[in-house]
PDB file of N, CA and C in Angstrom:
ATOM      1  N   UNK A   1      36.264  45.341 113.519  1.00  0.00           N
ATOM      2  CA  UNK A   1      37.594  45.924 113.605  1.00  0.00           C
ATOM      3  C   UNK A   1      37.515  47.400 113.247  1.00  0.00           C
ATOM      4  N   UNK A   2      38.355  47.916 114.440  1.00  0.00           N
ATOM      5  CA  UNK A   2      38.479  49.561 113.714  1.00  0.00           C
ATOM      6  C   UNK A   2      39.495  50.070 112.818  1.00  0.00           C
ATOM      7  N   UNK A   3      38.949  50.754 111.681  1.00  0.00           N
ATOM      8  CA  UNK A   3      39.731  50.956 110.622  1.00  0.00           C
ATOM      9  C   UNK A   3      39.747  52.731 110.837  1.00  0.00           C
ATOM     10  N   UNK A   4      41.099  53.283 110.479  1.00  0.00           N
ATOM     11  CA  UNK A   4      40.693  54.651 110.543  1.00  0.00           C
ATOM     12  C   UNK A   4      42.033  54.887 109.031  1.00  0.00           C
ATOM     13  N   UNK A   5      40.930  55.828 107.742  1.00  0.00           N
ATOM     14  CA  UNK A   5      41.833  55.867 106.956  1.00  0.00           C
ATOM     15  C   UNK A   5      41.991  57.343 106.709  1.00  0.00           C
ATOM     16  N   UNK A   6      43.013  57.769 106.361  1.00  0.00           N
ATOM     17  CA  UNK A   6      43.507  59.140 105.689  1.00  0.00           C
ATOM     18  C   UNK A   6      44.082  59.195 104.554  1.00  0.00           C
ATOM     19  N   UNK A   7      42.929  60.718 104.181  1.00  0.00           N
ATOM     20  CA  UNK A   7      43.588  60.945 102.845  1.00  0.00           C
ATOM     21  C   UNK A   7      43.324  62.709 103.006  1.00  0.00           C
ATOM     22  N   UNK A   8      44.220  63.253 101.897  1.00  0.00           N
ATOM     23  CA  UNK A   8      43.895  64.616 101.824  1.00  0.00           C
ATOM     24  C   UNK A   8      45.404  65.870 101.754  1.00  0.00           C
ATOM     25  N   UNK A   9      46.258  64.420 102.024  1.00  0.00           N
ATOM     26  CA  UNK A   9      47.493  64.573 102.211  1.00  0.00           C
ATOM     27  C   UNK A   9      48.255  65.440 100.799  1.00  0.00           C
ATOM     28  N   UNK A  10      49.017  66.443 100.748  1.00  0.00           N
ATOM     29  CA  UNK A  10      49.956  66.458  99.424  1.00  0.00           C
ATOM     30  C   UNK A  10      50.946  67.878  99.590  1.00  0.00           C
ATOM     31  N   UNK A  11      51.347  68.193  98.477  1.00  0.00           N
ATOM     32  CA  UNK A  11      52.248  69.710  98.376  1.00  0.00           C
ATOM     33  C   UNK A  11      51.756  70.727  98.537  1.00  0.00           C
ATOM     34  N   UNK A  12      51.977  71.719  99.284  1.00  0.00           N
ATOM     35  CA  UNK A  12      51.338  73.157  99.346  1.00  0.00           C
ATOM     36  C   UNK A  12      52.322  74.333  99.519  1.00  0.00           C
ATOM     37  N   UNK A  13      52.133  75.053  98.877  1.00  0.00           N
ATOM     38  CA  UNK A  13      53.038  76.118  98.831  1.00  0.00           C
ATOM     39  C   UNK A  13      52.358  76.904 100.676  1.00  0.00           C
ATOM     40  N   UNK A  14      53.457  77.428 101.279  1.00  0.00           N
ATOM     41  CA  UNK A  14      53.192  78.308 102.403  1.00  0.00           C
ATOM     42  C   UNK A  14      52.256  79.341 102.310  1.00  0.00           C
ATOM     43  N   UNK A  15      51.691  79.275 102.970  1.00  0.00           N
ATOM     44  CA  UNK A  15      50.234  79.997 103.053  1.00  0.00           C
ATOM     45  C   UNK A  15      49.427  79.623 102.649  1.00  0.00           C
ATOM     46  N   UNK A  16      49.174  78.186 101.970  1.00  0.00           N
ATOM     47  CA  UNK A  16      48.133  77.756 101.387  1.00  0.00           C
ATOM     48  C   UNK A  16      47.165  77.031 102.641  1.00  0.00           C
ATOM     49  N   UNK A  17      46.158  76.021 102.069  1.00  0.00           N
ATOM     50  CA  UNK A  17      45.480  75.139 102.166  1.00  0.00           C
ATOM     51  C   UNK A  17      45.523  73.999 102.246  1.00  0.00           C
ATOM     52  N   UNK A  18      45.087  73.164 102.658  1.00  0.00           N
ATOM     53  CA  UNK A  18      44.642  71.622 102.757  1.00  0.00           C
ATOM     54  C   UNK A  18      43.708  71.451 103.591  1.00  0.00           C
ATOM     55  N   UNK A  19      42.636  70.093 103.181  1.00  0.00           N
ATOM     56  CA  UNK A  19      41.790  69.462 104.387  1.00  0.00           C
ATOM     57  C   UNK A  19      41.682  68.127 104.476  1.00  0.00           C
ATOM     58  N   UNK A  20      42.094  67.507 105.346  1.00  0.00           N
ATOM     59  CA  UNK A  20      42.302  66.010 105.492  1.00  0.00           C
ATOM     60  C   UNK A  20      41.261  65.121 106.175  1.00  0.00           C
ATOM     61  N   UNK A  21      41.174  64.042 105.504  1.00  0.00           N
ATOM     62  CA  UNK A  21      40.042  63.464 105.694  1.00  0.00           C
ATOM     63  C   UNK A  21      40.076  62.118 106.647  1.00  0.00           C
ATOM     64  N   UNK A  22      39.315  61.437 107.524  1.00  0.00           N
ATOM     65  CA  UNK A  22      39.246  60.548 108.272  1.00  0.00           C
ATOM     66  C   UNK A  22      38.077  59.699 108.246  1.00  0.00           C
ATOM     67  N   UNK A  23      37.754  58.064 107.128  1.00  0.00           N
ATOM     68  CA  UNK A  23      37.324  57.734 107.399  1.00  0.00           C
ATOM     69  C   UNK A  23      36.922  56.985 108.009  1.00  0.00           C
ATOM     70  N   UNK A  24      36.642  56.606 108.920  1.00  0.00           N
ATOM     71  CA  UNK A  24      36.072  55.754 110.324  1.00  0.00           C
ATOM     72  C   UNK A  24      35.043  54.730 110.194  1.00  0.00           C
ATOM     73  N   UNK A  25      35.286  53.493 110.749  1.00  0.00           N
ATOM     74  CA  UNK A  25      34.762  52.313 110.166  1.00  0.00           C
ATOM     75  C   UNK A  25      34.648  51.197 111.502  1.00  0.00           C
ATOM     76  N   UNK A  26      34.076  50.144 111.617  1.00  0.00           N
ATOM     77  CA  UNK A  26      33.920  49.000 112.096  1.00  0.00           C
ATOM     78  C   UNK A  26      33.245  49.054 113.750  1.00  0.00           C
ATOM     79  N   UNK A  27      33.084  50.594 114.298  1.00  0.00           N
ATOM     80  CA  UNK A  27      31.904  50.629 115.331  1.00  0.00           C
ATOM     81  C   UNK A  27      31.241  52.192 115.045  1.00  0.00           C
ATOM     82  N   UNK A  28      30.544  51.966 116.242  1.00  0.00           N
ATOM     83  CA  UNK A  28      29.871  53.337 116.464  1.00  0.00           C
ATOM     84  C   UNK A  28      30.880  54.128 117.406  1.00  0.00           C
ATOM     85  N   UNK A  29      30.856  55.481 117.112  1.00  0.00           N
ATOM     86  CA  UNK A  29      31.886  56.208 117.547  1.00  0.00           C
ATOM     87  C   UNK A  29      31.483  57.085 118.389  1.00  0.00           C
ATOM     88  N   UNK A  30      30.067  56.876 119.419  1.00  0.00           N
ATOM     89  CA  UNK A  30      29.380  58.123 120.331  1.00  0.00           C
ATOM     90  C   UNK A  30      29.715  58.186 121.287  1.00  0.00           C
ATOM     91  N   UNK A  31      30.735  57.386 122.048  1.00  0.00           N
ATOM     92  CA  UNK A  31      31.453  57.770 122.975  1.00  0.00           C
ATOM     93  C   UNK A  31      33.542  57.448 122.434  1.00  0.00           C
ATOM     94  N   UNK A  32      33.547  58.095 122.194  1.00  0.00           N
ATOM     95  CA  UNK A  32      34.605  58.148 121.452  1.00  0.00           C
ATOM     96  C   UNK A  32      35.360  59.759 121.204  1.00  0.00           C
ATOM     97  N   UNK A  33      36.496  59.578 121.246  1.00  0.00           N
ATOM     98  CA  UNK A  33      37.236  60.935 121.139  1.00  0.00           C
ATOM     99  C   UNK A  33      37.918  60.726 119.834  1.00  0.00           C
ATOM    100  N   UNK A  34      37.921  61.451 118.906  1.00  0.00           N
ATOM    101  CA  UNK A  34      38.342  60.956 117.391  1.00  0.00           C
ATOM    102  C   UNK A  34      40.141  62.420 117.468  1.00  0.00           C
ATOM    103  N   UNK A  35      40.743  62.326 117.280  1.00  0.00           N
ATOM    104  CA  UNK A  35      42.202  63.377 117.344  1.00  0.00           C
ATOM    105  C   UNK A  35      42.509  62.987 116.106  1.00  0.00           C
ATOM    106  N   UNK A  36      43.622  64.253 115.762  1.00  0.00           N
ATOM    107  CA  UNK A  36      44.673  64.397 114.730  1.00  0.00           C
ATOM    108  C   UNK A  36      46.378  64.629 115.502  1.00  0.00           C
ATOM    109  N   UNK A  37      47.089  63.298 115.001  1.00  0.00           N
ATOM    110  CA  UNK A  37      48.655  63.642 115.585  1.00  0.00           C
ATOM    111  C   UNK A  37      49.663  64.019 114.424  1.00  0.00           C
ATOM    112  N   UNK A  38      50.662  64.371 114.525  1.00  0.00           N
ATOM    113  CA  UNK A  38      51.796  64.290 113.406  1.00  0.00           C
ATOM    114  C   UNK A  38      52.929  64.262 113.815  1.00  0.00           C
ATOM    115  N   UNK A  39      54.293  64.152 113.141  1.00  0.00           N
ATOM    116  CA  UNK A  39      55.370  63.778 113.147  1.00  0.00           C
ATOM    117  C   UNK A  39      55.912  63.667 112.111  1.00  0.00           C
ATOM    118  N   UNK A  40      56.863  65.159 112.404  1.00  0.00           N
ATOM    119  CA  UNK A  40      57.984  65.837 111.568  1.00  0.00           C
ATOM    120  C   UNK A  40      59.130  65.003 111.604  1.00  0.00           C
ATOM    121  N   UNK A  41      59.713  65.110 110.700  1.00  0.00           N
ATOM    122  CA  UNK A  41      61.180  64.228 110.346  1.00  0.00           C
ATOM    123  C   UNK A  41      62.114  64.607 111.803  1.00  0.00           C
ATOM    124  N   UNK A  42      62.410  63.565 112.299  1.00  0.00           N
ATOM    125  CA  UNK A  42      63.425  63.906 113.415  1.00  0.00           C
ATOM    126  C   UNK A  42      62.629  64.438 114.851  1.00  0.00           C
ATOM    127  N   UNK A  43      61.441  64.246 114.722  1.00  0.00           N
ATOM    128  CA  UNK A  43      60.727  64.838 115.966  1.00  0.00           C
ATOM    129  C   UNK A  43      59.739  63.986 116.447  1.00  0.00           C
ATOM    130  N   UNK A  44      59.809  63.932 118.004  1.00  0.00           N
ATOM    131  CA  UNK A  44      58.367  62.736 117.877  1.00  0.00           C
ATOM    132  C   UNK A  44      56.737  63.140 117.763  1.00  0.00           C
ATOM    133  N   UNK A  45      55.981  62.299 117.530  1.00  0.00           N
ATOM    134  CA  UNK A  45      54.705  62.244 117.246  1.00  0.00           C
ATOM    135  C   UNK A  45      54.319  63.422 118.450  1.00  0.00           C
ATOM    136  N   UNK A  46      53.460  64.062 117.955  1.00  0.00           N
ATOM    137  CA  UNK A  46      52.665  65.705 118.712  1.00  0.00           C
ATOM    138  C   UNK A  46      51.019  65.543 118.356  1.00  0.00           C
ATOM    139  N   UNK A  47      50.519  65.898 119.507  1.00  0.00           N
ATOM    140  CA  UNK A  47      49.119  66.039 119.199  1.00  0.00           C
ATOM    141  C   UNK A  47      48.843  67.482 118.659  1.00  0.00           C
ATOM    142  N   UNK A  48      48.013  67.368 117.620  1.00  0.00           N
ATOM    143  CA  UNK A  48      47.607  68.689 116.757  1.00  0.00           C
ATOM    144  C   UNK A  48      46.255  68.895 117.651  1.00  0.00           C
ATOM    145  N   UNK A  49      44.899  67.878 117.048  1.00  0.00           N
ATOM    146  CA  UNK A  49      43.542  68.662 117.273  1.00  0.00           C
ATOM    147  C   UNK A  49      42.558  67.269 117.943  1.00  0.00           C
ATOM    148  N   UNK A  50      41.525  67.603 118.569  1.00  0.00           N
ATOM    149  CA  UNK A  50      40.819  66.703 118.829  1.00  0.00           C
ATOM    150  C   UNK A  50      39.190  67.336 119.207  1.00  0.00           C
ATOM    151  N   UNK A  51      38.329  65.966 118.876  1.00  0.00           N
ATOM    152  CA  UNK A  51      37.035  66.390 119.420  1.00  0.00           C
ATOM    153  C   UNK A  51      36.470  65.422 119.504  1.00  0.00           C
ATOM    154  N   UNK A  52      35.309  65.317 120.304  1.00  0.00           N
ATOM    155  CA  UNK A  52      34.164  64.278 120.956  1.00  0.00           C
ATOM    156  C   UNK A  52      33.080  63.875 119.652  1.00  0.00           C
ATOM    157  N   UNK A  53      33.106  63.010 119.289  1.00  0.00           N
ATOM    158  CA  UNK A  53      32.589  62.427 118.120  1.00  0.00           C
ATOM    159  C   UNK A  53      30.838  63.216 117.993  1.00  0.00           C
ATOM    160  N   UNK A  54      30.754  63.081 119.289  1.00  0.00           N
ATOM    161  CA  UNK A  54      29.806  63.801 119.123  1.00  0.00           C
ATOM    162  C   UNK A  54      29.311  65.508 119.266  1.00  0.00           C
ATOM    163  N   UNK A  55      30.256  65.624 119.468  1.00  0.00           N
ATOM    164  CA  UNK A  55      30.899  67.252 119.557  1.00  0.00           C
ATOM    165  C   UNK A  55      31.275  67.734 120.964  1.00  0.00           C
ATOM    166  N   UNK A  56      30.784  69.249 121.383  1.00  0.00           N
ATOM    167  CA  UNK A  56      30.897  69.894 122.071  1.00  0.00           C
ATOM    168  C   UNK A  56      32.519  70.082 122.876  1.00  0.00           C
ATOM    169  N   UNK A  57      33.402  69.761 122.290  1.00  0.00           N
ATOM    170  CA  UNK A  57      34.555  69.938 123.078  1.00  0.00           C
ATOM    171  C   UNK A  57      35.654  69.474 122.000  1.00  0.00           C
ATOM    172  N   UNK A  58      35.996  70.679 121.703  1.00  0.00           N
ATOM    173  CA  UNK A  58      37.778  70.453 120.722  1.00  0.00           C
ATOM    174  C   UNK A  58      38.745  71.446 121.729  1.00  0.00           C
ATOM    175  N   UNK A  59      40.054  70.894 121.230  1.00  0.00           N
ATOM    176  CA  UNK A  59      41.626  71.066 121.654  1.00  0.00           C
ATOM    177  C   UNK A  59      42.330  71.341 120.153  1.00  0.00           C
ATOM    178  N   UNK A  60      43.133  72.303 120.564  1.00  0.00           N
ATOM    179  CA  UNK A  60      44.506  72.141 119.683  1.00  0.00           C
ATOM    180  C   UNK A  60      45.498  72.349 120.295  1.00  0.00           C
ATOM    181  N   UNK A  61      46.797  72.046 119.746  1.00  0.00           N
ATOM    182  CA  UNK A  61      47.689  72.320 120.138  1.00  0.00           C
ATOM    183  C   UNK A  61      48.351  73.829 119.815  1.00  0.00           C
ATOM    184  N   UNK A  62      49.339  74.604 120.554  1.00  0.00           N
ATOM    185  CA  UNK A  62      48.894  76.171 120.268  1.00  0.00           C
ATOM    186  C   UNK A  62      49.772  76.543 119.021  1.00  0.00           C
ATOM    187  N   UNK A  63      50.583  75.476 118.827  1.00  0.00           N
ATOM    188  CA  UNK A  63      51.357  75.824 117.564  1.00  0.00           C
ATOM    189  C   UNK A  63      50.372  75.643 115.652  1.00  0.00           C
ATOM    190  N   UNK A  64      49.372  74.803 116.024  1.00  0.00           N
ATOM    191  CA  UNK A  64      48.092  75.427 114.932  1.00  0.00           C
ATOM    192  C   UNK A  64      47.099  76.352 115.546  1.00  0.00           C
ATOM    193  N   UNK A  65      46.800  76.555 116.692  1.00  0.00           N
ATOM    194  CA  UNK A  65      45.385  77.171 117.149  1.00  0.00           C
ATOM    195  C   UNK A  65      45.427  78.511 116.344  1.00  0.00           C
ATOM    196  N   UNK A  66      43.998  78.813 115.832  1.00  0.00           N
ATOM    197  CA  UNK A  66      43.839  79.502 115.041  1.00  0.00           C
ATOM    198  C   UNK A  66      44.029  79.432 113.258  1.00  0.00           C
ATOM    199  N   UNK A  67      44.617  78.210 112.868  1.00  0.00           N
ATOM    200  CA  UNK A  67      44.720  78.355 111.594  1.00  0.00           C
ATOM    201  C   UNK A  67      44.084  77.081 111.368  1.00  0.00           C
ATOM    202  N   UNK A  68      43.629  75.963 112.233  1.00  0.00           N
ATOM    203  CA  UNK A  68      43.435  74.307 111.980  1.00  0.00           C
ATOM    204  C   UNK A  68      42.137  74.406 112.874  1.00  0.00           C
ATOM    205  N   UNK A  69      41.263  73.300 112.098  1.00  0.00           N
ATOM    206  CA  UNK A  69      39.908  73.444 112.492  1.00  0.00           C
ATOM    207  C   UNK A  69      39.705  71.770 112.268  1.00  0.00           C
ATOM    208  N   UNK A  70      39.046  71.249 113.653  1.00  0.00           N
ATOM    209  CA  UNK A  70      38.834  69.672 113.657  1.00  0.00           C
ATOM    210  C   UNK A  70      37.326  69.397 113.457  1.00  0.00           C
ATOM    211  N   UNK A  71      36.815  68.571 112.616  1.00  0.00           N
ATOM    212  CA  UNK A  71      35.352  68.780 112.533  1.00  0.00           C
ATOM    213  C   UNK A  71      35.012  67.378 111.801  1.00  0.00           C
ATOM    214  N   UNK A  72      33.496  67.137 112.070  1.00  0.00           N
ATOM    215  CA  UNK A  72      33.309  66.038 111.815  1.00  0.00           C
ATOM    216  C   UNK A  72      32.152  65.681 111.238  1.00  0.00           C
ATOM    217  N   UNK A  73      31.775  64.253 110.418  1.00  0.00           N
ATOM    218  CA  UNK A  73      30.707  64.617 109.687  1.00  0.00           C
ATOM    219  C   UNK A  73      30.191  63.300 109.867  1.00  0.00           C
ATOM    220  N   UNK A  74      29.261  63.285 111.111  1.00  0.00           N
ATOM    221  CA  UNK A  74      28.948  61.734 111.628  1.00  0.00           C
ATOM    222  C   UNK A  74      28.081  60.671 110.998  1.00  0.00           C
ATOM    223  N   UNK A  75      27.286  61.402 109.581  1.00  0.00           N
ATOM    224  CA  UNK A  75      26.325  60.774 108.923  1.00  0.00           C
ATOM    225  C   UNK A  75      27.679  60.140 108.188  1.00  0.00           C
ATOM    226  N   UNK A  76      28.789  60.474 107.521  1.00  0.00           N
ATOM    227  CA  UNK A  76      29.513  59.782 106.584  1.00  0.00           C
ATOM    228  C   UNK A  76      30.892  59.457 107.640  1.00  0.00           C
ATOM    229  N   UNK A  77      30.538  59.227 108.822  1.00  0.00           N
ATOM    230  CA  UNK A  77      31.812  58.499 109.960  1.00  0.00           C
ATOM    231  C   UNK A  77      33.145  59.076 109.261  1.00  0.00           C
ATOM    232  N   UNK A  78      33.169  60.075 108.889  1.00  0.00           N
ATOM    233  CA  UNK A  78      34.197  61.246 108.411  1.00  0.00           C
ATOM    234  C   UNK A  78      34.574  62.123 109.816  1.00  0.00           C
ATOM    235  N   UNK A  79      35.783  62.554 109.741  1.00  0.00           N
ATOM    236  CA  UNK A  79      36.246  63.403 110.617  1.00  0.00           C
ATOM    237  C   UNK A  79      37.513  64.247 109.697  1.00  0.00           C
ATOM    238  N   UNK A  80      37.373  65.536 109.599  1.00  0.00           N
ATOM    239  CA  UNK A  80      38.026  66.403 109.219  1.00  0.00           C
ATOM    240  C   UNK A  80      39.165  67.497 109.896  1.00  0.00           C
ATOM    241  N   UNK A  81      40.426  67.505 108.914  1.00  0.00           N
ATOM    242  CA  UNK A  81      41.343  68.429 109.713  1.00  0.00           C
ATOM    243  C   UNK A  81      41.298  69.553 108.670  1.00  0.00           C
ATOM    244  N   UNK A  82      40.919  70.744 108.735  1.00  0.00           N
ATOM    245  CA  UNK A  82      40.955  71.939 107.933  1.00  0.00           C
ATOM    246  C   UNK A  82      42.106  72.809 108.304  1.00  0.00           C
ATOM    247  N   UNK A  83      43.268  72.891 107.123  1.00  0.00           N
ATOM    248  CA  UNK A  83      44.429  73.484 107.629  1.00  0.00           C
ATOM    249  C   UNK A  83      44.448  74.608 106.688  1.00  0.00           C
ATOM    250  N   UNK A  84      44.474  75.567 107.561  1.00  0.00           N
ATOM    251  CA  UNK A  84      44.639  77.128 106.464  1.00  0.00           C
ATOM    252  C   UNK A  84      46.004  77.658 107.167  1.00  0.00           C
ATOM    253  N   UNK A  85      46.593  78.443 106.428  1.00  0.00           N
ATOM    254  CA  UNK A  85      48.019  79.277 106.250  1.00  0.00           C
ATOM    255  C   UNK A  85      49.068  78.871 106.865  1.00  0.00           C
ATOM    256  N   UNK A  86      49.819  77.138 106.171  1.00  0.00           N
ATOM    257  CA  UNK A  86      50.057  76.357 106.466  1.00  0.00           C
ATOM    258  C   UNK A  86      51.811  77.261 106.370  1.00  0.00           C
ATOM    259  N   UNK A  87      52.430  76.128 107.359  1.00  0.00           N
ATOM    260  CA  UNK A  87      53.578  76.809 107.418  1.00  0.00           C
ATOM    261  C   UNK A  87      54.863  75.744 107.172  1.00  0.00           C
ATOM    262  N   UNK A  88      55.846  76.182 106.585  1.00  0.00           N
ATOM    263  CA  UNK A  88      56.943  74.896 106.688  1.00  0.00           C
ATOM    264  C   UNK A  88      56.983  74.134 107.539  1.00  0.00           C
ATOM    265  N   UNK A  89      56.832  74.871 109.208  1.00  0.00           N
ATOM    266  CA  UNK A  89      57.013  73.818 110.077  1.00  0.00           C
ATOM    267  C   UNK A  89      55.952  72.830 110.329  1.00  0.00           C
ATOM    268  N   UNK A  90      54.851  73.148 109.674  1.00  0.00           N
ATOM    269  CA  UNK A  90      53.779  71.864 109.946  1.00  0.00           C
ATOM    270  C   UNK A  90      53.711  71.264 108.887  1.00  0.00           C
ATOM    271  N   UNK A  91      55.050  70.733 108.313  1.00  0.00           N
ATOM    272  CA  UNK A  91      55.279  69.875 107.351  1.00  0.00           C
ATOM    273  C   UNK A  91      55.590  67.850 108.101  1.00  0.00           C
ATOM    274  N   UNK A  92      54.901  67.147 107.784  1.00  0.00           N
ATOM    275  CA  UNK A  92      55.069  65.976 108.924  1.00  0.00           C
ATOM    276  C   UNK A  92      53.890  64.950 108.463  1.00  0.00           C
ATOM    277  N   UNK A  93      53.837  63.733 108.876  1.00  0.00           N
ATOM    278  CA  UNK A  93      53.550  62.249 108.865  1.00  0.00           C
ATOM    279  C   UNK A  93      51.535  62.803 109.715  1.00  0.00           C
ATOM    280  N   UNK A  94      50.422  63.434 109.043  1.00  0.00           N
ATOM    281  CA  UNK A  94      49.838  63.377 109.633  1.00  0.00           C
ATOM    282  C   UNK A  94      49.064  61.862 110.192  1.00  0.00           C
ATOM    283  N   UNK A  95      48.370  61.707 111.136  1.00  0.00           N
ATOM    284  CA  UNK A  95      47.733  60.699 111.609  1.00  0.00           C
ATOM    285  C   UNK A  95      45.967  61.183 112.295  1.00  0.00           C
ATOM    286  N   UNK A  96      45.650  60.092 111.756  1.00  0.00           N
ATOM    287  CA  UNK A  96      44.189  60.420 112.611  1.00  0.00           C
ATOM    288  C   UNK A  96      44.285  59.038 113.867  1.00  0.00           C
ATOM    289  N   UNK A  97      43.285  59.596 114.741  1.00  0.00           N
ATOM    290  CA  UNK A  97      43.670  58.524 115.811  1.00  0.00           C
ATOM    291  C   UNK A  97      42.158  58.371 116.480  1.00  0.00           C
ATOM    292  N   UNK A  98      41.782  57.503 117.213  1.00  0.00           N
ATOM    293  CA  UNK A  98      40.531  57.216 118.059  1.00  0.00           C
ATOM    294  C   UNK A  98      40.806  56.879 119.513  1.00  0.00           C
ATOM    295  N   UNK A  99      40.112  57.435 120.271  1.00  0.00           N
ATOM    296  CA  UNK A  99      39.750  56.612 121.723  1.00  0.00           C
ATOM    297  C   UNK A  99      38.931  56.539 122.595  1.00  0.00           C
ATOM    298  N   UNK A 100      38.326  55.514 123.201  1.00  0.00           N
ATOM    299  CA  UNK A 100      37.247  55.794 123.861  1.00  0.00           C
ATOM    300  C   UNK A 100      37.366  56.826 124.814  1.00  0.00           C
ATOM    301  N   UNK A 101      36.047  57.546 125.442  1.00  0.00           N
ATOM    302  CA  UNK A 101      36.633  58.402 126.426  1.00  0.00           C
ATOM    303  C   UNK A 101      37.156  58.339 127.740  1.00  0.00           C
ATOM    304  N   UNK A 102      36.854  57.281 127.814  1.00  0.00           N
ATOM    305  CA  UNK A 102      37.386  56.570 129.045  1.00  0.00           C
ATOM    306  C   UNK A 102      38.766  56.265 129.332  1.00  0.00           C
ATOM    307  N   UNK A 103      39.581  56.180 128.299  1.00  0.00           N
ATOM    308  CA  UNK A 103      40.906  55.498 128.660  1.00  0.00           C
ATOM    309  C   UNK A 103      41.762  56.568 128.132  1.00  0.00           C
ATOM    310  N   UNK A 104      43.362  56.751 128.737  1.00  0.00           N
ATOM    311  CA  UNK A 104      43.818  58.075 128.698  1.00  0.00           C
ATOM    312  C   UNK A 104      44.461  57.726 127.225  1.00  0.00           C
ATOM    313  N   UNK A 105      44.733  56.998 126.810  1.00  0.00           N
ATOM    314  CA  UNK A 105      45.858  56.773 125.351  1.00  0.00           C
ATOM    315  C   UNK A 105      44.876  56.286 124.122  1.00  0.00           C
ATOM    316  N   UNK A 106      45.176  56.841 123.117  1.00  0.00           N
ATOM    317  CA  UNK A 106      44.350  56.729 122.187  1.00  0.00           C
ATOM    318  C   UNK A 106      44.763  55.098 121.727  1.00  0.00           C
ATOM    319  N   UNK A 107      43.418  54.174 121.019  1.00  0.00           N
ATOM    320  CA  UNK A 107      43.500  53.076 120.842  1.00  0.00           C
ATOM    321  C   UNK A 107      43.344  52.372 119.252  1.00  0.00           C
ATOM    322  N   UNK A 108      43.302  53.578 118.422  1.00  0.00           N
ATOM    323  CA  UNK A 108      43.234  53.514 117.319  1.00  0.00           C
ATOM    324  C   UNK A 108      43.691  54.349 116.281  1.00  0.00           C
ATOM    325  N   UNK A 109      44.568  53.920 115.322  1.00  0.00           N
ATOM    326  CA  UNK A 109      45.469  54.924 114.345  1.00  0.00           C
ATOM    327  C   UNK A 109      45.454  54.543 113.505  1.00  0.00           C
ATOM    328  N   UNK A 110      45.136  55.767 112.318  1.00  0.00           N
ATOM    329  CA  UNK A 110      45.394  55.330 111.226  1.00  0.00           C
ATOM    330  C   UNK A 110      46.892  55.058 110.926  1.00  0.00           C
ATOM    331  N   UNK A 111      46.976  55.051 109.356  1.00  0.00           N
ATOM    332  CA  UNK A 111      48.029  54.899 108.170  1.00  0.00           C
ATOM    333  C   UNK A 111      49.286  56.245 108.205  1.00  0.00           C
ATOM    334  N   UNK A 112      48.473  57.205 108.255  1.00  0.00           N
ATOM    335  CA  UNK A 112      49.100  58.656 108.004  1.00  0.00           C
ATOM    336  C   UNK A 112      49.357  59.418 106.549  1.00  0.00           C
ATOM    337  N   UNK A 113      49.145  60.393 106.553  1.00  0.00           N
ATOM    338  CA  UNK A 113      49.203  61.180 104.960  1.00  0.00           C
ATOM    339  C   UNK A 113      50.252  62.135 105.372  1.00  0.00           C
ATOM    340  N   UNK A 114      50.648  62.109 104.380  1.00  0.00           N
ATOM    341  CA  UNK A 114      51.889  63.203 104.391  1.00  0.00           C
ATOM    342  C   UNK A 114      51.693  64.435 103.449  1.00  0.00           C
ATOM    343  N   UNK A 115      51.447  65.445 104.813  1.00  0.00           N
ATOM    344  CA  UNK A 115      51.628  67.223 104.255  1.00  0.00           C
ATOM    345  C   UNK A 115      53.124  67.710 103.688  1.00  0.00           C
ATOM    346  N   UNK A 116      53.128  68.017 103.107  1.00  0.00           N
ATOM    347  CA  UNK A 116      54.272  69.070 102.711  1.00  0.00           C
ATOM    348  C   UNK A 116      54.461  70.527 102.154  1.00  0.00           C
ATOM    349  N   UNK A 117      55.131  70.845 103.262  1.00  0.00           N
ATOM    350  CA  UNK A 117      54.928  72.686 102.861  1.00  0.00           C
ATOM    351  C   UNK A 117      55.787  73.662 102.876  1.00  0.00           C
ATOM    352  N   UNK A 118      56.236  73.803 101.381  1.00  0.00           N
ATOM    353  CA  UNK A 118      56.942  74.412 100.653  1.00  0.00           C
ATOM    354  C   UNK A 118      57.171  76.140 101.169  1.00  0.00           C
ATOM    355  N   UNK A 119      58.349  76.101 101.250  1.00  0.00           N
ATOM    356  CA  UNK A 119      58.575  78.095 101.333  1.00  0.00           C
ATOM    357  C   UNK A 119      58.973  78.914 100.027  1.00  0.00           C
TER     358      UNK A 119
END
C-alpha cells in the first residue's frame, strides 16, 4: 500500500521559511511523478510543484515560481517542498501527492500539513 506522509507544516511570519517533508512508502517510485497541491480556505485544491522521482523535470505553478523549490531525496523515499519568502496568500491545506507517469490524475495523497502565514 502507498502511504504518502507530511510533515513540516506550522506558523511563519511573511517573509519567512519553511520546508516540508514527504515520506513515501509501500513501492518503488522510478517511474512515478511525486507533486505538491494545496488548498486555501474557500478555494479549490491548486497544483504548486512537481518532479519525476527520478529527476530531470520539475513544474511550478507561477504564483510560487521562484520562491518554492521541489526536491527529493530517493535514498530516504523523501520528497521535499522548500518554501522561501512565504506570503499570506500561500497560506492553505498543503498536500503531497503521487502518480505514475502514465496516467493523467494523480493516484496517491497524502494527509496534508497546514502552512500558515502571518502579515
Amino acid at each position: 500500500q502507498v502511504q504518502l506522509v507530511e510533515s513540516g507544516g506550522g506558523l511563519v511570519q511573511a517573509g519567512g521559511s519553511l520546508r516540508l517533508s514527504c515520506a513515501a512508502s509501500g513501492r518503488r517510485f522510478s517511474t512515478y511523478v511525486m507533486g505538491w497541491f494545496r488548498q486555501a480556505p474557500g478555494k479549490e485544491r491548486e497544483f504548486v510543484a512537481s518532479v519525476r522521482w527520478t529527476g530531470g523535470s520539475t513544474y511550478y505553478a507561477d504564483s510560487v515560481k521562484g520562491r518554492f523549490t521541489i526536491s527529493r531525496d530517493m535514498a530516504k523515499n523523501t520528497v521535499f517542498l522548500q518554501m522561501n519568502n512565504l506570503k499570506p496568500e500561500d497560506t492553505a491545506v498543503y498536500y503531497c501527492a503521487a502518480k505514475a507517469t502514465i496516467v493523467a490524475r494523480y493516484d496517491f495523497w497524502g494527509q496534508g500539513t497546514q502552512v500558515t502565514v502571518s502579515s
